[in-house]
N, C-alpha and C. Protein backbone atom coordinates (compact mmCIF):
# COMPACT_ATOMS: atom_id res chain seq x y z
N UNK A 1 75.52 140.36 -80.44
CA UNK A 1 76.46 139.66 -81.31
C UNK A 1 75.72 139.21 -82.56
N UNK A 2 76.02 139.50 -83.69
CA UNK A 2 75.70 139.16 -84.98
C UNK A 2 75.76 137.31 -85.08
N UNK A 3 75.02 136.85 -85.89
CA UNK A 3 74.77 135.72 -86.16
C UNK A 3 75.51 135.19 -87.32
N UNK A 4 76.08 133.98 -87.44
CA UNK A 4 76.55 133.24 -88.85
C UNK A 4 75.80 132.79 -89.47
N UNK A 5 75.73 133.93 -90.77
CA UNK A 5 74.57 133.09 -91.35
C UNK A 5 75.10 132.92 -92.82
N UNK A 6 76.37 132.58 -93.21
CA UNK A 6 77.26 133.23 -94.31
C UNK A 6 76.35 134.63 -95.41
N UNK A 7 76.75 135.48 -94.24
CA UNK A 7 76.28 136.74 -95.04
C UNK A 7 77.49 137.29 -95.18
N UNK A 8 77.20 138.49 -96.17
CA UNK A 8 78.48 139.53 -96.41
C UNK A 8 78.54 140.47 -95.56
N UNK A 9 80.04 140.65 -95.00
CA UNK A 9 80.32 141.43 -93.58
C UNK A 9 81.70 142.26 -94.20
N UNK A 10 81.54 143.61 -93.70
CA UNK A 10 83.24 144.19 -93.82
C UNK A 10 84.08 144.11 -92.63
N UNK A 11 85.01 144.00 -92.45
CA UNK A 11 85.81 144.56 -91.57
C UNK A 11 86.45 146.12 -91.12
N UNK A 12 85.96 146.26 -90.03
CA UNK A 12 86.49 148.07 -89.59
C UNK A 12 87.91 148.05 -90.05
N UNK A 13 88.03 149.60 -90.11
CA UNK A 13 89.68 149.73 -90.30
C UNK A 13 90.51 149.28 -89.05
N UNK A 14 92.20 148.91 -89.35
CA UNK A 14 92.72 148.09 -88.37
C UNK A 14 92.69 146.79 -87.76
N UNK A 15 91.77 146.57 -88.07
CA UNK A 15 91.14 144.87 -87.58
C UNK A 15 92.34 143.65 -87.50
N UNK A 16 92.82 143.27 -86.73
CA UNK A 16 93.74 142.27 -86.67
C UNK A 16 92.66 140.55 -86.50
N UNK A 17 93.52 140.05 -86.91
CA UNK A 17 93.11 138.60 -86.32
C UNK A 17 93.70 138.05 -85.34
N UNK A 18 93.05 136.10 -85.49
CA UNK A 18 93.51 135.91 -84.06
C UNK A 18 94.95 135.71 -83.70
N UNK A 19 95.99 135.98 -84.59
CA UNK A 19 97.48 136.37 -84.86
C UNK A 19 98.04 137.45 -84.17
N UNK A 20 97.06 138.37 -84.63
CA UNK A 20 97.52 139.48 -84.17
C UNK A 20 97.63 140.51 -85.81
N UNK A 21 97.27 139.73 -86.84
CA UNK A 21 98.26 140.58 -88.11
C UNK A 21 96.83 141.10 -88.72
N UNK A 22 97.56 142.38 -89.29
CA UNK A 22 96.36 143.17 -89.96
C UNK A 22 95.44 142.18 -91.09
N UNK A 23 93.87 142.38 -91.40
CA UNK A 23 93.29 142.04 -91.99
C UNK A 23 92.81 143.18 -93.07
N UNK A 24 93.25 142.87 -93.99
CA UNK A 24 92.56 144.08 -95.80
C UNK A 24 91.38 143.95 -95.29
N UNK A 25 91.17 145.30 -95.56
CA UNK A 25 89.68 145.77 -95.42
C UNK A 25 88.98 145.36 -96.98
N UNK A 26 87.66 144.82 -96.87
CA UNK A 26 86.90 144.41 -97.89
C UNK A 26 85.96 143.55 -97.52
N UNK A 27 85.17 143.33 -98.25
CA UNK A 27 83.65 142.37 -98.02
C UNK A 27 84.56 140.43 -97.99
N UNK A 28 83.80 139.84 -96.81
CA UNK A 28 84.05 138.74 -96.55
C UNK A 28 82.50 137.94 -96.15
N UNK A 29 82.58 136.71 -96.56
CA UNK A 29 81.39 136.02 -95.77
C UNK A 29 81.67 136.02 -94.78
N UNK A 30 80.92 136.11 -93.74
CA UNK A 30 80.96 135.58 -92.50
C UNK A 30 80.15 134.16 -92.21
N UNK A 31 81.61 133.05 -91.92
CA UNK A 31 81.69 131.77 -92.07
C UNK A 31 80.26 131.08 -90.94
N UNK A 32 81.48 131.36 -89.93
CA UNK A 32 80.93 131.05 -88.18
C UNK A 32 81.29 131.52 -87.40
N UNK A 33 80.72 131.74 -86.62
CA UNK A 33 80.93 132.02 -85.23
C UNK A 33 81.35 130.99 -84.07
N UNK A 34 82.63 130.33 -83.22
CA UNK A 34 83.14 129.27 -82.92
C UNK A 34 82.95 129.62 -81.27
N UNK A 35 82.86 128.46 -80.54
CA UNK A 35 82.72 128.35 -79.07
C UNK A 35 83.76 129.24 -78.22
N UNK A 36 84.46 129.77 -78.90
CA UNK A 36 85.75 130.33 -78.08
C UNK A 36 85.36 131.80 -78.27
N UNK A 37 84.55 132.13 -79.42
CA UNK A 37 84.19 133.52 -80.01
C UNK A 37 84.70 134.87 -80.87
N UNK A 38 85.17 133.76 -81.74
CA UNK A 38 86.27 134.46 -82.61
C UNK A 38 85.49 134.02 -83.86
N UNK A 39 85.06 134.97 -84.76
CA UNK A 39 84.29 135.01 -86.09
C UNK A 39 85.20 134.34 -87.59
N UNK A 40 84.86 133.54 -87.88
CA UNK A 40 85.76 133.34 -89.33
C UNK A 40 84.97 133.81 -90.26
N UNK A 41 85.91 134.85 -90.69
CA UNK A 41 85.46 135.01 -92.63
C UNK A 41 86.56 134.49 -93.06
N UNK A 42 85.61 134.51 -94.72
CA UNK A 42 86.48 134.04 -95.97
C UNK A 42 86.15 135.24 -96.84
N UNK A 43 87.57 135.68 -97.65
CA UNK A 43 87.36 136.32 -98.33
C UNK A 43 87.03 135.27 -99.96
N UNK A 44 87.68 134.47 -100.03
CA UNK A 44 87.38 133.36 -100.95
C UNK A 44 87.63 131.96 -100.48
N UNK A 45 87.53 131.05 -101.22
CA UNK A 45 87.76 129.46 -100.56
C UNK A 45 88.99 129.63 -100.14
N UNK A 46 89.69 130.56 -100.45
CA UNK A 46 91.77 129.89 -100.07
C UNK A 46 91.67 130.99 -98.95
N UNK A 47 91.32 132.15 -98.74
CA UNK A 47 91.86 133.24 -98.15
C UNK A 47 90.79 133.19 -96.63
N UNK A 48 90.85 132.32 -95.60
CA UNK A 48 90.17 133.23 -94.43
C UNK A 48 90.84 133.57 -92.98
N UNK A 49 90.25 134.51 -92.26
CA UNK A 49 90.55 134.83 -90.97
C UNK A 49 89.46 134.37 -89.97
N UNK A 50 90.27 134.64 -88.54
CA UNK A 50 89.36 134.68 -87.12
C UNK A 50 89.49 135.95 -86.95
N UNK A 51 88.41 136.41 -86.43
CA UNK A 51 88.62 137.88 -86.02
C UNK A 51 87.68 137.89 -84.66
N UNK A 52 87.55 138.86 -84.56
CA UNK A 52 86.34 139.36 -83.33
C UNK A 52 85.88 140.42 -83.99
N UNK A 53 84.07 139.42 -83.36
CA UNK A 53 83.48 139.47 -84.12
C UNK A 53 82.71 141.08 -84.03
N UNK A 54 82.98 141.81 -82.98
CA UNK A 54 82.73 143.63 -83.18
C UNK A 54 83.63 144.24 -83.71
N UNK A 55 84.69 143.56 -84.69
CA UNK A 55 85.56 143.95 -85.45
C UNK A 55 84.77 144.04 -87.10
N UNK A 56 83.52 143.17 -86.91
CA UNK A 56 82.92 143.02 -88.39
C UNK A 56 81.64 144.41 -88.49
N UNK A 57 81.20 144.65 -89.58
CA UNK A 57 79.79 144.97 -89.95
C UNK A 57 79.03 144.50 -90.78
N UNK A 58 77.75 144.46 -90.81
CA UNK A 58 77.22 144.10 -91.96
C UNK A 58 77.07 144.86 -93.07
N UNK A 59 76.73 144.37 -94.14
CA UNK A 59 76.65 145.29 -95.25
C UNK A 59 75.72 146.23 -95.72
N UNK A 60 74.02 146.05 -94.35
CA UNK A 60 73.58 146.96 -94.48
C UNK A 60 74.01 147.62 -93.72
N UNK A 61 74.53 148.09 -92.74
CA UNK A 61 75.54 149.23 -92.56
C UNK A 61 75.98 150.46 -93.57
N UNK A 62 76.09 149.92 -94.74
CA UNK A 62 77.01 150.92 -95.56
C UNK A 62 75.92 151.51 -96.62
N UNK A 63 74.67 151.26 -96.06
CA UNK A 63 73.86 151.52 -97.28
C UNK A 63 72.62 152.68 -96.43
């Protein structure tokens, strides 16, 4: 399991949150990681999700 360290993370294609509703694919910090184990990013101060967290990658991934 990846660590919160507010680094930049993408989300795989499809990725829902803890809703259930699709999440836009694009670069997000990754906030924290919470006791229950559901990852929050922010895409900016107004915009974030919970996701799970093998739903994320990091951004060296893509490089």
């Amino acid at each position: 399991m990846m660590s919160a360290e507010n680094r930049d993370v993408r989300v795989k294609p499809e990725t829902r949150n803890h809703k259930g509703f699709f999440v836009l694919e694009g670069t997000y910090s990754l906030v924290d990681i919470d006791q229950n184990g559901w990852a929050l990013i922010c895409l900016d101060e107004h915009v974030c999700h919970y996701v799970d967290p093998d739903d994320l990658q990091s951004q060296e991934n893509d490089r």
